[in-house]
N, C-alpha and C. Protein backbone atom coordinates (compact mmCIF):
# COMPACT_ATOMS: atom_id res chain seq x y z
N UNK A 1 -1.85 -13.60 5.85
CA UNK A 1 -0.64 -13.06 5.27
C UNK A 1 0.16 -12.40 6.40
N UNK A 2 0.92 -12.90 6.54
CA UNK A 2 2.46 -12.33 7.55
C UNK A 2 2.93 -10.79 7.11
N UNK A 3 3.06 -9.45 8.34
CA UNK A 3 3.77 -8.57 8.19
C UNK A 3 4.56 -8.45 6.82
N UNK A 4 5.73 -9.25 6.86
CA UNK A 4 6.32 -9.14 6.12
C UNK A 4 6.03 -8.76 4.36
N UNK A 5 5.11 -10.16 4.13
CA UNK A 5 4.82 -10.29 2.94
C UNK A 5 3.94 -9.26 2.67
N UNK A 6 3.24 -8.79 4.05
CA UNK A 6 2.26 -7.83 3.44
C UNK A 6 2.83 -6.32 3.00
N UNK A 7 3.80 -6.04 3.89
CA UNK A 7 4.52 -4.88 3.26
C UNK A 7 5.73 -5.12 2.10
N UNK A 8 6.03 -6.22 1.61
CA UNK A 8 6.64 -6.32 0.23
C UNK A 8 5.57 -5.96 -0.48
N UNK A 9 4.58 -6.58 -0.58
CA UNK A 9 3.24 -6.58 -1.73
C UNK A 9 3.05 -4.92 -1.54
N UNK A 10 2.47 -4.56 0.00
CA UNK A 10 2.36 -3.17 -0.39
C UNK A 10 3.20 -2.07 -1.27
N UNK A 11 4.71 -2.35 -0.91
CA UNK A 11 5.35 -1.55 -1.71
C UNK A 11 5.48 -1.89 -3.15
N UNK A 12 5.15 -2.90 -3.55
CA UNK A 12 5.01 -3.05 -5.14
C UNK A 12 3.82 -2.58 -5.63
N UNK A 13 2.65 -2.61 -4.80
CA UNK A 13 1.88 -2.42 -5.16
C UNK A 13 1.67 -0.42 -5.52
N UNK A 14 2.12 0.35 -4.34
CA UNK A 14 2.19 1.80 -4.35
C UNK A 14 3.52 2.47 -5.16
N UNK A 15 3.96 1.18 -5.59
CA UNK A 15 5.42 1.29 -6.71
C UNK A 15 5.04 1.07 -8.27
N UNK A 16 3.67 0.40 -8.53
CA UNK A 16 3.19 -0.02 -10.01
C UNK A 16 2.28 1.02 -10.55
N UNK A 17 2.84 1.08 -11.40
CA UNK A 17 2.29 1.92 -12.59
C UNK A 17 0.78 1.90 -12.79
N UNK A 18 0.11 0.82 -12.35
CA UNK A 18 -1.37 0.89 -11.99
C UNK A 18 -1.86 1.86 -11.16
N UNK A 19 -1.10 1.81 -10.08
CA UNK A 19 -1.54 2.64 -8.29
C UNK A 19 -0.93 3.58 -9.39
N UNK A 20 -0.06 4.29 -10.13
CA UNK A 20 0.58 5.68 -10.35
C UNK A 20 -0.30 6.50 -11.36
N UNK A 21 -1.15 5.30 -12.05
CA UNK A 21 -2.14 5.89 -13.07
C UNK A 21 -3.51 6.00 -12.56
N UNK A 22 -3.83 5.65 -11.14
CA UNK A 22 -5.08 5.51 -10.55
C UNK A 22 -4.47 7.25 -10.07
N UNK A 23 -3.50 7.51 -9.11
CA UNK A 23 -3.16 8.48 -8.81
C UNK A 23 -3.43 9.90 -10.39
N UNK A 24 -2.85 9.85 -11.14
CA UNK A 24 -3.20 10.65 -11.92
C UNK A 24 -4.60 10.95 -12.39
N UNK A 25 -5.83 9.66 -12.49
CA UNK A 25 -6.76 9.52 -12.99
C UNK A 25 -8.20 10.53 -11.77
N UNK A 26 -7.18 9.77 -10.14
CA UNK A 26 -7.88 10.79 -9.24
C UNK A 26 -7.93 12.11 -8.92
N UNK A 27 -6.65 12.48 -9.74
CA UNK A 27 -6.04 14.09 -9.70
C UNK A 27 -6.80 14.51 -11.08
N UNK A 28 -7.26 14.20 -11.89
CA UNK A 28 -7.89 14.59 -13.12
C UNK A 28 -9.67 14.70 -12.46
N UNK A 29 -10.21 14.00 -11.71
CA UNK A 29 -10.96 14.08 -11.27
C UNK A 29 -11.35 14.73 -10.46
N UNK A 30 -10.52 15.00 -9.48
CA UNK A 30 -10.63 15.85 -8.71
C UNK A 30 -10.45 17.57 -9.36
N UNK A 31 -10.14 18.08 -10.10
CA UNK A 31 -9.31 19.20 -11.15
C UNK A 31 -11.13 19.19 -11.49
N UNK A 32 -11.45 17.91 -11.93
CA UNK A 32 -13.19 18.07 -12.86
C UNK A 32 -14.01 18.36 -11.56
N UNK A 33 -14.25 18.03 -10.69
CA UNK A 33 -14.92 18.18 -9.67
C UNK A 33 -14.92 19.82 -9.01
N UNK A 34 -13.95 20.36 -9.08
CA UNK A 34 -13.60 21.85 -8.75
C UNK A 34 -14.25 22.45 -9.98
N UNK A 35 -13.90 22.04 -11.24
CA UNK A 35 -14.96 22.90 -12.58
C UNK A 35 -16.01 22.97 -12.28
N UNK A 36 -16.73 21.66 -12.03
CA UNK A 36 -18.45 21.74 -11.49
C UNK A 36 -18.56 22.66 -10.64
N UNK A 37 -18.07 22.21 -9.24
CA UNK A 37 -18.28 23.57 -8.53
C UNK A 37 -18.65 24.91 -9.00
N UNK A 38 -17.34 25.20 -9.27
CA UNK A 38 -17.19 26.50 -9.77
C UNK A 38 -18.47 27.22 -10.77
N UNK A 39 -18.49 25.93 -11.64
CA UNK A 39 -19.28 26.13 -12.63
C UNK A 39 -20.71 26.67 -12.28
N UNK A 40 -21.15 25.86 -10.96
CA UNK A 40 -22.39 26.08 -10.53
C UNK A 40 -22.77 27.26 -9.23
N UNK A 41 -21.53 27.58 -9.27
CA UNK A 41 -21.68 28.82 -8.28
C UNK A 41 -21.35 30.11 -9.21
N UNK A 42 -20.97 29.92 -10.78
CA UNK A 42 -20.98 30.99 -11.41
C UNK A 42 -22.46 31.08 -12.08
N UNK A 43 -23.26 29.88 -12.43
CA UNK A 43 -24.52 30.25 -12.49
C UNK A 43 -25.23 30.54 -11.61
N UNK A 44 -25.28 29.97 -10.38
CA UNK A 44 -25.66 30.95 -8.93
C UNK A 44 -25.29 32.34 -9.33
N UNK A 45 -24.03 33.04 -8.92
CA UNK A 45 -23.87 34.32 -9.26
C UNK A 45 -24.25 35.21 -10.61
N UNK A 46 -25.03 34.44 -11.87
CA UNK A 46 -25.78 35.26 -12.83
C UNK A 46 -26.93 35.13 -12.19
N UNK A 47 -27.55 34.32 -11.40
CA UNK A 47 -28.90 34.72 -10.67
C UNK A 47 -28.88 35.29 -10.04
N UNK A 48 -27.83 35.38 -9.04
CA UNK A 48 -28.15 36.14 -8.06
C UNK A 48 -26.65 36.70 -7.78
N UNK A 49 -26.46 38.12 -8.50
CA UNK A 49 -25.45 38.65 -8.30
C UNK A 49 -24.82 39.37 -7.25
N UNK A 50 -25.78 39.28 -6.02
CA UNK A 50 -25.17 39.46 -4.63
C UNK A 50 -25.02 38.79 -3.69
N UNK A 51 -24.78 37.65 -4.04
CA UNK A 51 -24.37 36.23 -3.60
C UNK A 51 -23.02 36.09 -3.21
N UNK A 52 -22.62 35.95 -1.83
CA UNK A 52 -21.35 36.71 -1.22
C UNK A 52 -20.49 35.51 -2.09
N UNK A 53 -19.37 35.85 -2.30
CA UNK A 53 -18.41 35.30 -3.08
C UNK A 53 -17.25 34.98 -2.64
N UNK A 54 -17.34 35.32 -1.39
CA UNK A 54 -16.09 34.83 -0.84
C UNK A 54 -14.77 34.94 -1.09
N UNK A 55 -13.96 34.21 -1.05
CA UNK A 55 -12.62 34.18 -1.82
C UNK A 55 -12.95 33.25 -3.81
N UNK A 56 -13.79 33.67 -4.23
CA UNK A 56 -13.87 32.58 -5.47
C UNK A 56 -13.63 32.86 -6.65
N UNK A 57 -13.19 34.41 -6.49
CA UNK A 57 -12.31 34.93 -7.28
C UNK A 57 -10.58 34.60 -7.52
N UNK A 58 -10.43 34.42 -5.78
CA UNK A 58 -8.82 34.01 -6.01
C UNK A 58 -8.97 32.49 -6.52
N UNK A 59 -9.72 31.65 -6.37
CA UNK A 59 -10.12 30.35 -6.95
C UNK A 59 -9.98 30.38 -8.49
N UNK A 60 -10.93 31.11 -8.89
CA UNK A 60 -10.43 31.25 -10.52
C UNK A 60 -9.44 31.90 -10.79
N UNK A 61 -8.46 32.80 -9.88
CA UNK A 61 -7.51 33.16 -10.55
C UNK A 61 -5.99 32.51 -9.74
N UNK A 62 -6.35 31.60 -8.79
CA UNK A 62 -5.22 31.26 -8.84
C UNK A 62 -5.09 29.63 -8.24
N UNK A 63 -6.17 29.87 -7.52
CA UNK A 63 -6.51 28.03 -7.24
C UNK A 63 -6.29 27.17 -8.30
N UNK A 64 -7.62 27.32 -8.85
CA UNK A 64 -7.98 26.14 -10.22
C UNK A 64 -6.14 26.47 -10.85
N UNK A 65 -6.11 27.77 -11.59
CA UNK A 65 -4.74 27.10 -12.21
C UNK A 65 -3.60 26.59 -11.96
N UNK A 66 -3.80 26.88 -10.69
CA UNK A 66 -2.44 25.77 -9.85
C UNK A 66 -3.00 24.28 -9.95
N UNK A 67 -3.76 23.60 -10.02
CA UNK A 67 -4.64 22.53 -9.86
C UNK A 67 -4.80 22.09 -11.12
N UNK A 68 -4.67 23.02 -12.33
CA UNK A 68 -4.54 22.74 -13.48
C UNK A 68 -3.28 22.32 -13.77
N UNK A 69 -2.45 23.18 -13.13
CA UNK A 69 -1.17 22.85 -14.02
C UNK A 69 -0.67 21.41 -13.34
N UNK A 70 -1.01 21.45 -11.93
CA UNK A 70 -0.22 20.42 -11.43
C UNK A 70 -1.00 18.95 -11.52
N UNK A 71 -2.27 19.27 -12.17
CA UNK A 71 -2.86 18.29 -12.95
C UNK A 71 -2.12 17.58 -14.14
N UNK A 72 -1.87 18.30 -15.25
CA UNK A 72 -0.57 18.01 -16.01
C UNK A 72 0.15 17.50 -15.56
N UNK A 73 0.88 18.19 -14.75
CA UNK A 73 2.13 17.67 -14.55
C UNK A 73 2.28 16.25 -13.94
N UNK A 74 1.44 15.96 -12.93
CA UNK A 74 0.98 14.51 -13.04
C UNK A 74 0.58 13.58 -14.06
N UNK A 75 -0.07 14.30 -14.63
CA UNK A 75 -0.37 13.16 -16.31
C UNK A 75 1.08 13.09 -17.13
N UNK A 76 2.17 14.39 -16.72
CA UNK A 76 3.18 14.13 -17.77
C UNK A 76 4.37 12.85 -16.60
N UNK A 77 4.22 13.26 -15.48
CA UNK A 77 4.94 12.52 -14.38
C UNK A 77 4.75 11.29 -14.72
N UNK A 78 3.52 10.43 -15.17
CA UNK A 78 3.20 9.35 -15.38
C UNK A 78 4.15 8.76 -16.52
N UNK A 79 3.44 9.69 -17.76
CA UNK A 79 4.59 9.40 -18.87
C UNK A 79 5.60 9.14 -18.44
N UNK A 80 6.56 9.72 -17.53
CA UNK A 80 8.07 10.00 -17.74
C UNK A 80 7.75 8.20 -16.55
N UNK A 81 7.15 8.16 -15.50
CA UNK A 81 7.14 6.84 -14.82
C UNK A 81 6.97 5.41 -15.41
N UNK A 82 6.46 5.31 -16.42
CA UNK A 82 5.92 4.12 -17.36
C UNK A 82 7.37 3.92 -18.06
N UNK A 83 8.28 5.37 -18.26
CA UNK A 83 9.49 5.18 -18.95
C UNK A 83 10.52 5.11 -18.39
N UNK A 84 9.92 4.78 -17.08
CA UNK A 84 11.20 4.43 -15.81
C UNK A 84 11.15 5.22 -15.31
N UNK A 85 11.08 6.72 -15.51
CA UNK A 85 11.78 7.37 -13.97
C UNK A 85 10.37 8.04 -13.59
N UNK A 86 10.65 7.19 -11.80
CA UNK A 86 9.63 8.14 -11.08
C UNK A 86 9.50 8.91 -10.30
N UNK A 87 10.87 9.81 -10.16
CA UNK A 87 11.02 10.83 -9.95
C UNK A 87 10.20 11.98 -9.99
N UNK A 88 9.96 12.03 -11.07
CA UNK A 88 8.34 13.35 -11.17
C UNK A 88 7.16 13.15 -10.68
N UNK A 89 6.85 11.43 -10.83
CA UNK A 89 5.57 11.41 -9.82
C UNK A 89 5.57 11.49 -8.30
N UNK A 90 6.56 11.02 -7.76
CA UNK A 90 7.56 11.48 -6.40
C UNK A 90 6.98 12.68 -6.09
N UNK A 91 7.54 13.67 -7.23
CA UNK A 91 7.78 14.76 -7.11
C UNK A 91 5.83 15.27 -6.87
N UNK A 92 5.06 15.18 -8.07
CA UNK A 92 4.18 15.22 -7.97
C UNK A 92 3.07 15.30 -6.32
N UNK A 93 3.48 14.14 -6.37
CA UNK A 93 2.45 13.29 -5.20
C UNK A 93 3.24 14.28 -3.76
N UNK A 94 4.54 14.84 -3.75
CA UNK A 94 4.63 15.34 -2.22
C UNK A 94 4.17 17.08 -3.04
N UNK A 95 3.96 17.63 -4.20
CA UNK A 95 3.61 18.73 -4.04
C UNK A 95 2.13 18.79 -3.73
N UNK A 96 0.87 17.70 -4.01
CA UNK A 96 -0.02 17.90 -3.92
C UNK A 96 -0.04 17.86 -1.96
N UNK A 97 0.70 17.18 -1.12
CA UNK A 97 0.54 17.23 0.40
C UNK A 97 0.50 18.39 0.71
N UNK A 98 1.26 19.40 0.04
CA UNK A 98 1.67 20.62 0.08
C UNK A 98 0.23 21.42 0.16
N UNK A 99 -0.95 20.76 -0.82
CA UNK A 99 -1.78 21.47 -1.08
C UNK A 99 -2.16 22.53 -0.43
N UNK A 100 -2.41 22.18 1.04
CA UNK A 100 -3.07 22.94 2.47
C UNK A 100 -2.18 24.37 2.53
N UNK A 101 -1.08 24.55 2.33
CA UNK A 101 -0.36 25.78 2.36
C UNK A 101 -0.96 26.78 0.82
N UNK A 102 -1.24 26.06 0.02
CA UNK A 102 -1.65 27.05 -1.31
C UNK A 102 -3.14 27.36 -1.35
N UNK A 103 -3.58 26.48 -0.30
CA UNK A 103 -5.25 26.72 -0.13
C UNK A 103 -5.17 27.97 0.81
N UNK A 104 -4.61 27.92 1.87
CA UNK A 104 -4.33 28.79 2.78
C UNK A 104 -3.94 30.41 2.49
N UNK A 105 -3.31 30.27 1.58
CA UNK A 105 -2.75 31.45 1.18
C UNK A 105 -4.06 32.44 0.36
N UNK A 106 -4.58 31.80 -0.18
CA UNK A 106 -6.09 32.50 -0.42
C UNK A 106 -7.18 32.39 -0.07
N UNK A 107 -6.96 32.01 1.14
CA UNK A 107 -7.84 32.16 2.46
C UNK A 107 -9.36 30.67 2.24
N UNK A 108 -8.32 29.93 2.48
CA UNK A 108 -9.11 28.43 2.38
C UNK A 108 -9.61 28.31 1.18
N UNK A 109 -10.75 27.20 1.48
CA UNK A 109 -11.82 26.50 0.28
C UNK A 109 -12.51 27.42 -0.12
N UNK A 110 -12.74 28.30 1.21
CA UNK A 110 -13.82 29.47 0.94
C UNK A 110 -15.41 29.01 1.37
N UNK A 111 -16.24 30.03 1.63
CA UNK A 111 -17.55 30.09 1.84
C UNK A 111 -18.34 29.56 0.93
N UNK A 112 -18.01 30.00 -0.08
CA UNK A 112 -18.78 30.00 -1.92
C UNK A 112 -19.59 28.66 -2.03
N UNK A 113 -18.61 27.26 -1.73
CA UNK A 113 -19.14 26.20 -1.70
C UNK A 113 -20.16 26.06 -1.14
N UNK A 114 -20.44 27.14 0.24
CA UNK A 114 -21.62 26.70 1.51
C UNK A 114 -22.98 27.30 0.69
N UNK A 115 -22.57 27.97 -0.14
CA UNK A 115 -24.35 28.59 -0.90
C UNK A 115 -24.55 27.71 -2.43
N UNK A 116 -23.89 26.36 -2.71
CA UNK A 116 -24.29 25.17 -3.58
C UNK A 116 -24.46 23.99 -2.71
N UNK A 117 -25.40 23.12 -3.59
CA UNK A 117 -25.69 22.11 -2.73
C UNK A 117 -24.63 21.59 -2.31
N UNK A 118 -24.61 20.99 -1.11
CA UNK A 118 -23.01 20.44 -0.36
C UNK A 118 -22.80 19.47 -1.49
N UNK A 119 -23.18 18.56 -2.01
CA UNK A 119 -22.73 17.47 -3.33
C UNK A 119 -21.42 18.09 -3.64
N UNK A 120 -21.79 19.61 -4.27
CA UNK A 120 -20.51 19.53 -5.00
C UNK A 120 -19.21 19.50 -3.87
N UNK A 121 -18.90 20.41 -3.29
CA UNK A 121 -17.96 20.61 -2.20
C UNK A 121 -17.62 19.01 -1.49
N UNK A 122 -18.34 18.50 -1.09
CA UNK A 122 -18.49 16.58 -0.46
C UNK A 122 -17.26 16.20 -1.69
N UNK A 123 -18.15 15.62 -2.72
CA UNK A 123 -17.20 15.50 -3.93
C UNK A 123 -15.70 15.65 -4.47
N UNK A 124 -15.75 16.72 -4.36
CA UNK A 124 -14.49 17.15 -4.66
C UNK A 124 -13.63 17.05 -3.32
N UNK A 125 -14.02 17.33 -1.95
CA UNK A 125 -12.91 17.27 -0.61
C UNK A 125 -12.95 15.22 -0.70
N UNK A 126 -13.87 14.78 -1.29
CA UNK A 126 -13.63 13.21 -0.95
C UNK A 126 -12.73 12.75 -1.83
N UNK A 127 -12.34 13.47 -3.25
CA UNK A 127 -11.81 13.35 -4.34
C UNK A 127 -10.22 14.07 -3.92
N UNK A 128 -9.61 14.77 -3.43
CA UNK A 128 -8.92 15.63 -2.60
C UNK A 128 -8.23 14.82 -1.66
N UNK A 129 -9.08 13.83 -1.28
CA UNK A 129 -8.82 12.97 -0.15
C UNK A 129 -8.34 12.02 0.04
N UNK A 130 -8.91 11.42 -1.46
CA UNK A 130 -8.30 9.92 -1.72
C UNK A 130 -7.10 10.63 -2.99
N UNK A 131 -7.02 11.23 -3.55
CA UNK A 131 -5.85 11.99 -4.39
C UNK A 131 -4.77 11.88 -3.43
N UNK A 132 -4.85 12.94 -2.27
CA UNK A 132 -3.74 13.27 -1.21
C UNK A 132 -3.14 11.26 -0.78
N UNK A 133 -4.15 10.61 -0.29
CA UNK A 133 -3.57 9.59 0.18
C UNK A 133 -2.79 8.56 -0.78
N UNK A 134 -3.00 8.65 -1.88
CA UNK A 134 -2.61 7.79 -3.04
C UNK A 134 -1.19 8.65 -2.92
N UNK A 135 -1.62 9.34 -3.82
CA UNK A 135 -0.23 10.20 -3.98
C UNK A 135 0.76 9.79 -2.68
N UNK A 136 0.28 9.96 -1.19
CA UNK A 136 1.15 9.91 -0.12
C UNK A 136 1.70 8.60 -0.39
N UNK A 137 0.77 7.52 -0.52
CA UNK A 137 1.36 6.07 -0.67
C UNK A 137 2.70 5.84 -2.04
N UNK A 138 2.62 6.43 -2.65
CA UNK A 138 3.52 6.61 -3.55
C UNK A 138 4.85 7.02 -3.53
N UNK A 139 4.49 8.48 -2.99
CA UNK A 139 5.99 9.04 -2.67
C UNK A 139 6.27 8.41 -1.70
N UNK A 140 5.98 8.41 -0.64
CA UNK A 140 6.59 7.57 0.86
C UNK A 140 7.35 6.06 0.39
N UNK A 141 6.87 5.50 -0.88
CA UNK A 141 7.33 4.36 -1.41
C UNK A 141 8.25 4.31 -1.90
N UNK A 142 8.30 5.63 -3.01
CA UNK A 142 9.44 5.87 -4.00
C UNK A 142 10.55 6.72 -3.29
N UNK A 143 10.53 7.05 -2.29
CA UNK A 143 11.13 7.47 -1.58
C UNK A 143 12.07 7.08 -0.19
N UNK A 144 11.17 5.99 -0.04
CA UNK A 144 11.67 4.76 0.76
C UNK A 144 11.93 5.73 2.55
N UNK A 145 10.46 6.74 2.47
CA UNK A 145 10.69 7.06 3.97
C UNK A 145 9.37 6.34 4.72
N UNK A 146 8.54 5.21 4.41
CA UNK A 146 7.97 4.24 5.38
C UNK A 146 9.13 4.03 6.71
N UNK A 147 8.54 4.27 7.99
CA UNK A 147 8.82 4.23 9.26
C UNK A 147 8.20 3.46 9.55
N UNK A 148 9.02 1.58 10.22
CA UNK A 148 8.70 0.59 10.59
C UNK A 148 7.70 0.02 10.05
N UNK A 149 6.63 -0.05 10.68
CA UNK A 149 5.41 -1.01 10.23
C UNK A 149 4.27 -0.05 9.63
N UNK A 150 4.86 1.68 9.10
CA UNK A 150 3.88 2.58 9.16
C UNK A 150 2.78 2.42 7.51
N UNK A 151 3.45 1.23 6.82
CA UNK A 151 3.00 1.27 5.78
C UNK A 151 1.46 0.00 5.67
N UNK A 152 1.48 -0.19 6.96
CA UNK A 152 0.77 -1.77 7.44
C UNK A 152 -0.13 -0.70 8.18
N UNK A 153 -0.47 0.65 8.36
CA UNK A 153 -1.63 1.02 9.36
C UNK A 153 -2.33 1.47 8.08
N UNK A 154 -3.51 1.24 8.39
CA UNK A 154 -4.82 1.78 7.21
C UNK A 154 -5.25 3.04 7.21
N UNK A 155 -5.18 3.74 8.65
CA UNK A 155 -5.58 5.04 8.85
C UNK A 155 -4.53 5.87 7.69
N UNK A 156 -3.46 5.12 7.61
CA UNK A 156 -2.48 6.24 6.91
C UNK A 156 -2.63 6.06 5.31
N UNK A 157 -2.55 4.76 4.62
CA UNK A 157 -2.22 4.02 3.18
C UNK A 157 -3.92 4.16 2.86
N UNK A 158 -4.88 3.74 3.85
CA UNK A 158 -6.17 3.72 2.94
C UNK A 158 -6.19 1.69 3.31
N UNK A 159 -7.57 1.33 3.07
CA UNK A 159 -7.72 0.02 3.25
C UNK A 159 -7.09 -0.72 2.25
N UNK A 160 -6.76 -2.16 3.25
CA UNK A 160 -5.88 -2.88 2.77
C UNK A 160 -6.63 -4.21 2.48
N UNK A 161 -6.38 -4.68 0.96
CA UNK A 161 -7.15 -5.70 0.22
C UNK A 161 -6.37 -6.70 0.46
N UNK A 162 -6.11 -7.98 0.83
CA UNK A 162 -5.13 -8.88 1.38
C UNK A 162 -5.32 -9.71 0.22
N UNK A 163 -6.60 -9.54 -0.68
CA UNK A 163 -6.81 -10.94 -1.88
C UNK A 163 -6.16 -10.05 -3.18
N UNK A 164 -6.38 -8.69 -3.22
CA UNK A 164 -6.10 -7.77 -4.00
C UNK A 164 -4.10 -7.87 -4.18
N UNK A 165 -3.71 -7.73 -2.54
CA UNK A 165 -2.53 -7.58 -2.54
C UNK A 165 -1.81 -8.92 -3.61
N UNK A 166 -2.28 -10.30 -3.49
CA UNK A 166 -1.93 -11.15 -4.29
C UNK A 166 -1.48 -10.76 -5.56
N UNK A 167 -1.98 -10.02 -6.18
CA UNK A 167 -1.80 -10.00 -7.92
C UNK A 167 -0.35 -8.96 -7.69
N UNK A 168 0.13 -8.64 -6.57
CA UNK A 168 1.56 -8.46 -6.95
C UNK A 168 2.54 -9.35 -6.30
N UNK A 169 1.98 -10.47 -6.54
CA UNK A 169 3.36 -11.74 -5.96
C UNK A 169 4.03 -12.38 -8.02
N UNK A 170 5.48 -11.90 -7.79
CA UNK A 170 5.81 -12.13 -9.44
C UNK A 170 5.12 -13.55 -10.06
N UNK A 171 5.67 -13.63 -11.21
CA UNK A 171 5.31 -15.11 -11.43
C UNK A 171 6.02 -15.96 -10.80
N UNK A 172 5.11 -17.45 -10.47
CA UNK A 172 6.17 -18.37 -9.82
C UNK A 172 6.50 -17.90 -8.41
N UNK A 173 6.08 -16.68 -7.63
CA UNK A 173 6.66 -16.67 -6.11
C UNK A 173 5.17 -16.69 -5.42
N UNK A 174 5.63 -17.38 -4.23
CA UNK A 174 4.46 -17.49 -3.43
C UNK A 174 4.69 -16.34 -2.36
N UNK A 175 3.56 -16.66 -1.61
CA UNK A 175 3.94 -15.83 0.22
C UNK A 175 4.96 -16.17 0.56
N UNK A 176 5.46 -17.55 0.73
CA UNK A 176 6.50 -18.01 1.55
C UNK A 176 7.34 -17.47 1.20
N UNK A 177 7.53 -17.25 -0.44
CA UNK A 177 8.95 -17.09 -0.91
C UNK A 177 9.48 -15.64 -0.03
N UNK A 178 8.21 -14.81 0.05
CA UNK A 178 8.70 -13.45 0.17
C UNK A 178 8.51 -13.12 2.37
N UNK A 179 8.23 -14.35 2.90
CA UNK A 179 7.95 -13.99 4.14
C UNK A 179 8.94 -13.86 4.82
């Protein structure tokens, strides 16, 4: 598959409502993955109530519900995208890049994670990870700020399926049509 065709396909592909509902489905997951956590470092802390805690207070009081809400708001972004405008998931997908500044502000991920088995923490930063890059592939799409061939490097979009990319050639168009 030729440059070309491969970045038409890509942008239909980080433009379809599939990639926009995988994006929401990984942001719901990731939102569940932080509950576990949490969950299991608050039964840690009824065992053992001098179990340094780190910042995991500002986590429950201000992490998770930012992560909550903007969980929503991705599931409602979707809605409003399926009904044409994708504007909110746009919107969505560059506030989650943002994330690193709202983590920051209450002093990172925190320690808390380092006294549960790493599973959970792994989990959720791998879930975090592929969230952030989806989302990036999205807005950068719907937004139409791809720089040259930047949508063709893998380090940035995530691996690229070349048999996968097929199922967004319309009906009736081949490679050629679009090379």
């Amino acid at each position: 598959m030729n440059k070309t065709a491969k970045k038409q396909l890509l942008m239909r592909k980080f433009a379809s409502i599939d990639y926009m509902t995988e994006y929401a489905e990984f942001f719901s997951e990731m939102v569940d993955l932080l509950l576990l956590g949490m969950g299991a470092f608050q039964q840690l802390q009824k065992q053992n109530p001098n179990v340094d805690a780190h910042n995991f207070s500002a986590w429950v009081s201000r992490g998770l519900p930012n992560l909550e809400s903007d969980r929503a708001y991705a599931i409602d972004a979707l809605k409003k995208a399926k009904a044409g405008d994708l504007s909110y998931l746009s919107s969505s997908a560059a506030s989650l890049r943002g994330i690193s500044k709202d983590v920051d502000s209450i002093g990172g991920f925190g320690e808390w994670w380092q006294r549960l088995d790493k599973k959970y923490e792994d989990d959720f930063l791998f879930k975090l990870k592929q969230t952030k890059k989806t989302g990036c592939n999205i807005d950068y799409t719907i937004c139409g700020d791809w720089l040259d061939d930047e949508i063709l490097n893998e380090e940035i979009t995530g691996p690229i399926d070349e048999k996968e990319l097929l199922n967004y050639l319309k009906p009736s168009e081949s490679l050629d049509d679009i090379s």
